[in-house]
PDB file of N, CA and C in Angstrom:
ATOM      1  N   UNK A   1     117.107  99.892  45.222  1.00  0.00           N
ATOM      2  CA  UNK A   1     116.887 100.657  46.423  1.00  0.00           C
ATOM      3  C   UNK A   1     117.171  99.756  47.629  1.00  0.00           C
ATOM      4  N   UNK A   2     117.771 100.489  48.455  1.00  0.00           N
ATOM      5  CA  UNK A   2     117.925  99.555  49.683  1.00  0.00           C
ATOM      6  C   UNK A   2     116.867  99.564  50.769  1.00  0.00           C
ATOM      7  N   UNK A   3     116.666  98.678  51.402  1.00  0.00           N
ATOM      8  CA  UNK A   3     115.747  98.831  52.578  1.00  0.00           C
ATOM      9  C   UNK A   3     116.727  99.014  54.135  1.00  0.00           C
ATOM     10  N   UNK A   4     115.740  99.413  54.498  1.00  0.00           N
ATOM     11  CA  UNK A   4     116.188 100.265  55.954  1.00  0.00           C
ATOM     12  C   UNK A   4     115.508  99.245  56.955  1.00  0.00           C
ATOM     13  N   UNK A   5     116.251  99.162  57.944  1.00  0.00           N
ATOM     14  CA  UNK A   5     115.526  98.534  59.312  1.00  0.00           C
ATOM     15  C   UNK A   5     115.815  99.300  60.192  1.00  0.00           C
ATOM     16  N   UNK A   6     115.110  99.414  61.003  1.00  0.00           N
ATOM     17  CA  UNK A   6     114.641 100.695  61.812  1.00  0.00           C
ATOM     18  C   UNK A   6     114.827 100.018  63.608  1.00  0.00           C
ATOM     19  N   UNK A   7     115.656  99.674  63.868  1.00  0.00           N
ATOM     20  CA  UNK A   7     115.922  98.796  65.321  1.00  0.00           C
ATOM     21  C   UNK A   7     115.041  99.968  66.575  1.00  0.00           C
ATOM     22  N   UNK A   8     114.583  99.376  67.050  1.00  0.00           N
ATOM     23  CA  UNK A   8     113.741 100.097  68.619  1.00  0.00           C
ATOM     24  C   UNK A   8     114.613  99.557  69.773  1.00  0.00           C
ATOM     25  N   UNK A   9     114.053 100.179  70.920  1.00  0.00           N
ATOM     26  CA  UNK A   9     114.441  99.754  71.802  1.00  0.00           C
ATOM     27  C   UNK A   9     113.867  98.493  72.359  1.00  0.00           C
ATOM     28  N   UNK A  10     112.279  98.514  71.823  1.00  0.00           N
ATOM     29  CA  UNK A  10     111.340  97.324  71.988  1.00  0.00           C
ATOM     30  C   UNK A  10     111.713  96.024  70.942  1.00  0.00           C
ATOM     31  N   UNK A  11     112.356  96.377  70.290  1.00  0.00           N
ATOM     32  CA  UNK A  11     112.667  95.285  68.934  1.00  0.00           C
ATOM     33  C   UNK A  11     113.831  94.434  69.366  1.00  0.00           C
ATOM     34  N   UNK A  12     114.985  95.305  70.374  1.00  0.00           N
ATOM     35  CA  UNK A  12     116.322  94.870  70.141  1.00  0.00           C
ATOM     36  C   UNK A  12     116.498  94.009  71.926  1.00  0.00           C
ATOM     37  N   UNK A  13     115.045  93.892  72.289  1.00  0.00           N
ATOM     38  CA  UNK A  13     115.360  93.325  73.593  1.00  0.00           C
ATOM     39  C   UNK A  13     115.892  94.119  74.740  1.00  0.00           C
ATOM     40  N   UNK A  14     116.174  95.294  74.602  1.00  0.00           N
ATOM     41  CA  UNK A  14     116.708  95.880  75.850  1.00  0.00           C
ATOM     42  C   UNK A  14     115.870  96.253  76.569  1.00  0.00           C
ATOM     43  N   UNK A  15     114.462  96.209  76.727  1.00  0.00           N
ATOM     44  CA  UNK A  15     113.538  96.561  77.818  1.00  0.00           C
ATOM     45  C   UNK A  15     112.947  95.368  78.013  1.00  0.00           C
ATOM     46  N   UNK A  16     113.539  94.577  77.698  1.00  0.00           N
ATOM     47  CA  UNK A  16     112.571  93.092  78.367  1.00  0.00           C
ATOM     48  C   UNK A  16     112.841  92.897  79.687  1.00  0.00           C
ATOM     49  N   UNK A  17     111.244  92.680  80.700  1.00  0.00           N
ATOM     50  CA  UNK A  17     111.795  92.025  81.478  1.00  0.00           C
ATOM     51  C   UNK A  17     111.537  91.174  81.948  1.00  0.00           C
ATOM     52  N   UNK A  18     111.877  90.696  83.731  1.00  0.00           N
ATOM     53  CA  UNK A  18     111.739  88.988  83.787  1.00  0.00           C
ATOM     54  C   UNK A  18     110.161  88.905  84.059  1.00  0.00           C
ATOM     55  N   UNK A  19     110.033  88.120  83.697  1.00  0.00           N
ATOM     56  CA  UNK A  19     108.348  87.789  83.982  1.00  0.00           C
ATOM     57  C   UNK A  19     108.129  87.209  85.430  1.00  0.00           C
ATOM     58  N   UNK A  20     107.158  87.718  85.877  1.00  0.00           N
ATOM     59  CA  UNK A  20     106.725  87.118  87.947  1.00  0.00           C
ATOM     60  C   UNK A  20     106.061  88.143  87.975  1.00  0.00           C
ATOM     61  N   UNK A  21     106.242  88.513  89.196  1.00  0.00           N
ATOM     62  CA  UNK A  21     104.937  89.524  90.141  1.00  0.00           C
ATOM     63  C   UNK A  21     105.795  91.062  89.638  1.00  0.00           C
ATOM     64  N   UNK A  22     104.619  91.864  89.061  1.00  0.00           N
ATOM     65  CA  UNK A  22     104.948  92.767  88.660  1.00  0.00           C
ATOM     66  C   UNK A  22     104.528  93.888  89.824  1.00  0.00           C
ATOM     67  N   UNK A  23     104.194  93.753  90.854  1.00  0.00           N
ATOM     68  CA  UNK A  23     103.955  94.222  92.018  1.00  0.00           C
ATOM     69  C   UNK A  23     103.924  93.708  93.346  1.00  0.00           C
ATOM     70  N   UNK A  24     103.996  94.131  94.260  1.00  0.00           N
ATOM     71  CA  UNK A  24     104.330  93.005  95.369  1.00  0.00           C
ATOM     72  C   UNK A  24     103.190  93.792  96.418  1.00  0.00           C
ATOM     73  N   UNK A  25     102.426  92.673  96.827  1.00  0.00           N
ATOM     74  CA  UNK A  25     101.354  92.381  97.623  1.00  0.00           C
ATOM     75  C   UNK A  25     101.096  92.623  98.659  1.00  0.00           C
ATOM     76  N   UNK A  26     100.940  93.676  99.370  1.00  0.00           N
ATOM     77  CA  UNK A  26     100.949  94.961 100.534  1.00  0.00           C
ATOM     78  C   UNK A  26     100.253  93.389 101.789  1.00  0.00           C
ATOM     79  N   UNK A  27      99.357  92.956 100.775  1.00  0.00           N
ATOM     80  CA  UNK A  27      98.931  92.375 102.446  1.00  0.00           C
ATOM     81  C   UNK A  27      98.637  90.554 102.378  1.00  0.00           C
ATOM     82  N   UNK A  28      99.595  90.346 101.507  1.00  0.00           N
ATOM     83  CA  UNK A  28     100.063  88.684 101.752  1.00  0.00           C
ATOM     84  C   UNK A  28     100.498  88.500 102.698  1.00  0.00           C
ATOM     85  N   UNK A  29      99.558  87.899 103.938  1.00  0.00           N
ATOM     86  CA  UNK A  29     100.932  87.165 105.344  1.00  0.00           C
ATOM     87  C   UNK A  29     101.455  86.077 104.719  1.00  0.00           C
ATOM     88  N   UNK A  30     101.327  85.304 103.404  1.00  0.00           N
ATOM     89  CA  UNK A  30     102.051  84.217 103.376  1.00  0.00           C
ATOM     90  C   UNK A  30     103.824  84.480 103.207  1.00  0.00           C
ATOM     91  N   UNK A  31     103.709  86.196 102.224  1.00  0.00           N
ATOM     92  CA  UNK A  31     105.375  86.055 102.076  1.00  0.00           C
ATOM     93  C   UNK A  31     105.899  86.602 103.044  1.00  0.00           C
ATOM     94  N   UNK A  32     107.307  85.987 103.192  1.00  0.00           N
ATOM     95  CA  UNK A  32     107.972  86.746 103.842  1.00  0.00           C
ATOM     96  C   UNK A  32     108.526  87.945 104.167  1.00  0.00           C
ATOM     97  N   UNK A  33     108.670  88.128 105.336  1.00  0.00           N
ATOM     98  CA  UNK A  33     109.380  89.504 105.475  1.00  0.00           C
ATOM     99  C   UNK A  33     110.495  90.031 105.341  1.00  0.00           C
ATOM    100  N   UNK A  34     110.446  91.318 104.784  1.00  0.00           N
ATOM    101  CA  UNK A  34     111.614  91.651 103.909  1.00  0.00           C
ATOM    102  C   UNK A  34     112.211  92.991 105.235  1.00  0.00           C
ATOM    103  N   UNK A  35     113.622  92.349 105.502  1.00  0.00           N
ATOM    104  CA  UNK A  35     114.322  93.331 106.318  1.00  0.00           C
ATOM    105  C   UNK A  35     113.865  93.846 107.574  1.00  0.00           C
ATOM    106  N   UNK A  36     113.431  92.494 107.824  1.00  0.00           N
ATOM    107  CA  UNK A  36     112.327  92.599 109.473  1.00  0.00           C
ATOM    108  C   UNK A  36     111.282  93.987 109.293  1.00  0.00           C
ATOM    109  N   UNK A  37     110.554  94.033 108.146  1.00  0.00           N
ATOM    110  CA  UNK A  37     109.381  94.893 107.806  1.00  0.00           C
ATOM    111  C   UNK A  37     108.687  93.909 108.766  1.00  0.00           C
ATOM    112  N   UNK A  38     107.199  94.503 109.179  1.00  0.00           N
ATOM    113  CA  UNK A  38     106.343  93.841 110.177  1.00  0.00           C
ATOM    114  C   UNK A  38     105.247  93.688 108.951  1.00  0.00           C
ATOM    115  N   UNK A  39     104.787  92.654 108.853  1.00  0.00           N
ATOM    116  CA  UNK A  39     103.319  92.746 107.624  1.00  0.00           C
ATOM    117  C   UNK A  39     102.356  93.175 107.853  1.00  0.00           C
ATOM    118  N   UNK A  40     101.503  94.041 107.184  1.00  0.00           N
ATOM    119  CA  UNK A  40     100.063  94.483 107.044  1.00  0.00           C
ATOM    120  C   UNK A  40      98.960  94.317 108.220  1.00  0.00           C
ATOM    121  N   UNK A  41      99.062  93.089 108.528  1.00  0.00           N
ATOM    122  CA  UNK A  41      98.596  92.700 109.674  1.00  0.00           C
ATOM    123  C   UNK A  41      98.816  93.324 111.000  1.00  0.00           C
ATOM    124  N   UNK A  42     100.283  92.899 111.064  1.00  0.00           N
ATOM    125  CA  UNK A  42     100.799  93.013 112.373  1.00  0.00           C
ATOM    126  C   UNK A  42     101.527  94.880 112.613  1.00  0.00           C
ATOM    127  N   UNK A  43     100.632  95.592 111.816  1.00  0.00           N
ATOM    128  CA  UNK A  43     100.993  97.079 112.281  1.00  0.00           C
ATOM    129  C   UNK A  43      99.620  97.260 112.639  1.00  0.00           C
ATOM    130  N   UNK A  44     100.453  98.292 113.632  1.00  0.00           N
ATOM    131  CA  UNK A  44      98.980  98.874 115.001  1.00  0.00           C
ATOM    132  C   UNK A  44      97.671  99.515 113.980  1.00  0.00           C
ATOM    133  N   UNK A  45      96.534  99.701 114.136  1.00  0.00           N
ATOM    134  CA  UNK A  45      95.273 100.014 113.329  1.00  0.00           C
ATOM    135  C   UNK A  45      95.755 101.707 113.379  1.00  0.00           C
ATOM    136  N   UNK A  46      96.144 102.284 113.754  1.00  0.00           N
ATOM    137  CA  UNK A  46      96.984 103.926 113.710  1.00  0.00           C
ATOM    138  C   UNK A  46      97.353 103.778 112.605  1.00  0.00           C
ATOM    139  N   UNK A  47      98.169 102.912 112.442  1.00  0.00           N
ATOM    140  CA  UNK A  47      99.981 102.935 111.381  1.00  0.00           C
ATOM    141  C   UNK A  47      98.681 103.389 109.947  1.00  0.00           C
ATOM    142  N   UNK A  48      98.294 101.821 110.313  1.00  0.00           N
ATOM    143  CA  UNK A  48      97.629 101.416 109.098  1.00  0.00           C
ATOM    144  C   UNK A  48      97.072 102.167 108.399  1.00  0.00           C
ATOM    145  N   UNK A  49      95.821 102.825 109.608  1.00  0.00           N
ATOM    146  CA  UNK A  49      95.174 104.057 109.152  1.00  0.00           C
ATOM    147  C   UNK A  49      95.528 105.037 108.217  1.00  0.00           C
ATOM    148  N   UNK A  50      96.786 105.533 108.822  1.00  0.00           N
ATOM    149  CA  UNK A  50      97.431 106.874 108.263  1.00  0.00           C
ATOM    150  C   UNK A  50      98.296 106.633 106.971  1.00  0.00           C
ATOM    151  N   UNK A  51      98.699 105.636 107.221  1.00  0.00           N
ATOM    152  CA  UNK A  51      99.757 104.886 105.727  1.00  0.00           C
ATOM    153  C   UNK A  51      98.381 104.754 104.490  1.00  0.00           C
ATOM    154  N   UNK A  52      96.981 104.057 104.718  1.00  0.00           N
ATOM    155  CA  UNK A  52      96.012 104.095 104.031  1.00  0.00           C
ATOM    156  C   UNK A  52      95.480 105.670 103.413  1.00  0.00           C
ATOM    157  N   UNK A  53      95.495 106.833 104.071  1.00  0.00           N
ATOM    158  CA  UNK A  53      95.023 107.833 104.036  1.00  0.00           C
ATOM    159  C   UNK A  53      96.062 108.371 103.410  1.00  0.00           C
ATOM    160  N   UNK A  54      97.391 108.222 103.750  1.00  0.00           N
ATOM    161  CA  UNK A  54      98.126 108.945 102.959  1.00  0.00           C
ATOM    162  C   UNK A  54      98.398 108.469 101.499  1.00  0.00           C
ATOM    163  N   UNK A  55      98.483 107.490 101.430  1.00  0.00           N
ATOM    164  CA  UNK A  55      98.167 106.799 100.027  1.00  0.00           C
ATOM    165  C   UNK A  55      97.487 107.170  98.997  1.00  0.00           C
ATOM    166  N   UNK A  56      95.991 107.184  99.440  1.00  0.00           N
ATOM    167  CA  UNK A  56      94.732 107.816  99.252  1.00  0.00           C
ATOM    168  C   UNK A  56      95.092 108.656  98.925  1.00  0.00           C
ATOM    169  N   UNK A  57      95.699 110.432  99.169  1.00  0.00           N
ATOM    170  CA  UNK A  57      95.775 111.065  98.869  1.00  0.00           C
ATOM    171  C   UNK A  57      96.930 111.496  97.917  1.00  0.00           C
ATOM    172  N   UNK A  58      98.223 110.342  98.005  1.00  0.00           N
ATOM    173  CA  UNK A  58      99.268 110.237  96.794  1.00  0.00           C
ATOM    174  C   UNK A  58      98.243 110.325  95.639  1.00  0.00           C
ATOM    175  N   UNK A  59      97.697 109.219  95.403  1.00  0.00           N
ATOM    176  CA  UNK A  59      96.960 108.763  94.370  1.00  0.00           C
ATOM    177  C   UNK A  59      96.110 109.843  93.589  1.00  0.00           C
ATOM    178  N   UNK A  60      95.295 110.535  94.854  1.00  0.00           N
ATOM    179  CA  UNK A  60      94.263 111.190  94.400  1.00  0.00           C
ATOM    180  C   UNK A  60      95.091 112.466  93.522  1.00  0.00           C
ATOM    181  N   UNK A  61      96.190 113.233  94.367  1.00  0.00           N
ATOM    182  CA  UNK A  61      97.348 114.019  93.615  1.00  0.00           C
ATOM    183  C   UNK A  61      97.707 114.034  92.472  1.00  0.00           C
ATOM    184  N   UNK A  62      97.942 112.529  92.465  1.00  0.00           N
ATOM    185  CA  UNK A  62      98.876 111.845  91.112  1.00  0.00           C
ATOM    186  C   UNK A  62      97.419 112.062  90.003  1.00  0.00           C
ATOM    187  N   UNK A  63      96.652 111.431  90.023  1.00  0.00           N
ATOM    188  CA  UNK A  63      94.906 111.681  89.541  1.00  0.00           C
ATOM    189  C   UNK A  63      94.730 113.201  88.453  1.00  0.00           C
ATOM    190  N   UNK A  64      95.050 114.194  89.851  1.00  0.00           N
ATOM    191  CA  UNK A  64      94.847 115.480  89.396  1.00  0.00           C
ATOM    192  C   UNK A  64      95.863 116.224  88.213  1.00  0.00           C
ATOM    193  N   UNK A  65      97.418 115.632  88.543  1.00  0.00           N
ATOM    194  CA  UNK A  65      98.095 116.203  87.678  1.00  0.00           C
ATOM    195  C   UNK A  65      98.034 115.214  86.251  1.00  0.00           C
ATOM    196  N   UNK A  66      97.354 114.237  85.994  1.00  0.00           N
ATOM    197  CA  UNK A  66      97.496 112.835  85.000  1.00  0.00           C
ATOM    198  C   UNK A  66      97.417 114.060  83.892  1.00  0.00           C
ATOM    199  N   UNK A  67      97.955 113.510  82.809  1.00  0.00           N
ATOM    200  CA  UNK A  67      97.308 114.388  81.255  1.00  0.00           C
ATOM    201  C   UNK A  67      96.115 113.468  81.085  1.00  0.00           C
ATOM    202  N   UNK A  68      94.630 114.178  80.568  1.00  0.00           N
ATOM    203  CA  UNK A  68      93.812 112.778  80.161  1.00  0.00           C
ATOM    204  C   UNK A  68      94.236 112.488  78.808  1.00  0.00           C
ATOM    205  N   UNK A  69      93.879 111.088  78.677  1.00  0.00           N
ATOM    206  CA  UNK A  69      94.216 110.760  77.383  1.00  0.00           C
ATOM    207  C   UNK A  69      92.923 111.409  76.173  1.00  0.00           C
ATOM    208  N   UNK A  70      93.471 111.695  74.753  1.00  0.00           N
ATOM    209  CA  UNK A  70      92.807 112.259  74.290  1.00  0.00           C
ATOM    210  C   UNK A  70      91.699 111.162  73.907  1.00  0.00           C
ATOM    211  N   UNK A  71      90.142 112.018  73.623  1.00  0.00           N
ATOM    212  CA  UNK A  71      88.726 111.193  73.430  1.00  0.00           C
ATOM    213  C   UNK A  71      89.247 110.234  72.011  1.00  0.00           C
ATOM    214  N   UNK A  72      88.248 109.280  72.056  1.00  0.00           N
ATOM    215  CA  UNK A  72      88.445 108.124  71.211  1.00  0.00           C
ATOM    216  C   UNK A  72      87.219 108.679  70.360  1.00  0.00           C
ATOM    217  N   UNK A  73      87.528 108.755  68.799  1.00  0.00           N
ATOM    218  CA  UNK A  73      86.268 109.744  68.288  1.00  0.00           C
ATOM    219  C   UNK A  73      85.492 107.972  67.420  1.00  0.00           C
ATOM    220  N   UNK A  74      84.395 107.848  67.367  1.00  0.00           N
ATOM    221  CA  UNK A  74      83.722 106.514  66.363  1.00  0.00           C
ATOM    222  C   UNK A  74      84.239 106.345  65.931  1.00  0.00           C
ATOM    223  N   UNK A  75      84.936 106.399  64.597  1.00  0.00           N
ATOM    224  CA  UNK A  75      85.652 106.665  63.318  1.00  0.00           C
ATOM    225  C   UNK A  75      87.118 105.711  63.909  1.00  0.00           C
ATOM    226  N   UNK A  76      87.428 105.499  65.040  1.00  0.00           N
ATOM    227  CA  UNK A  76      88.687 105.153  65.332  1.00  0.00           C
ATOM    228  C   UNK A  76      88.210 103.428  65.678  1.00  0.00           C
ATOM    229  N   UNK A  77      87.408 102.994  65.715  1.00  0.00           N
ATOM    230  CA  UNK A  77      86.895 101.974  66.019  1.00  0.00           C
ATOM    231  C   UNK A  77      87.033 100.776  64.575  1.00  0.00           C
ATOM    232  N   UNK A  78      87.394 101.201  63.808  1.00  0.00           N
ATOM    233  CA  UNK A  78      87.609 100.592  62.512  1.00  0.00           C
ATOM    234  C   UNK A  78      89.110  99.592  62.481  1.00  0.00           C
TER     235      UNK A  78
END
């Protein structure tokens, strides 16, 4: 009988990626600015405000439509 190998996409390396900051840091003044963006800081307490609030409510959106993940029953703890 022959055996089968079953290649993934996770197996064969094509979704690897580079390792560093897997997100970039809304309110580091140390890095630089990207494309004369103004940093976190240096936007008026308005900007901030409303960019915060609207966020807030991406999130909360995103929240509502999530699928939950299904319950973890005892028995799975093995």
């Amino acid at each position: 009988m022959r055996a089968t190998t079953v290649t993934t996409a996770a197996t064969n390396g094509r979704h690897k990626r580079p390792r560093g900051r897997q997100q970039m840091d809304l309110f580091d003044s140390a890095r630089p600015k990207a494309d004369g963006a103004p940093l976190w800081p240096e936007l008026p307490e308005r900007a901030r405000s409303a960019l915060t609030e609207l966020m807030a409510r991406l999130i909360l959106a995103h929240a509502a439509t999530a699928v939950p993940l299904p319950a973890k029953e005892a028995g799975d703890d093995l």
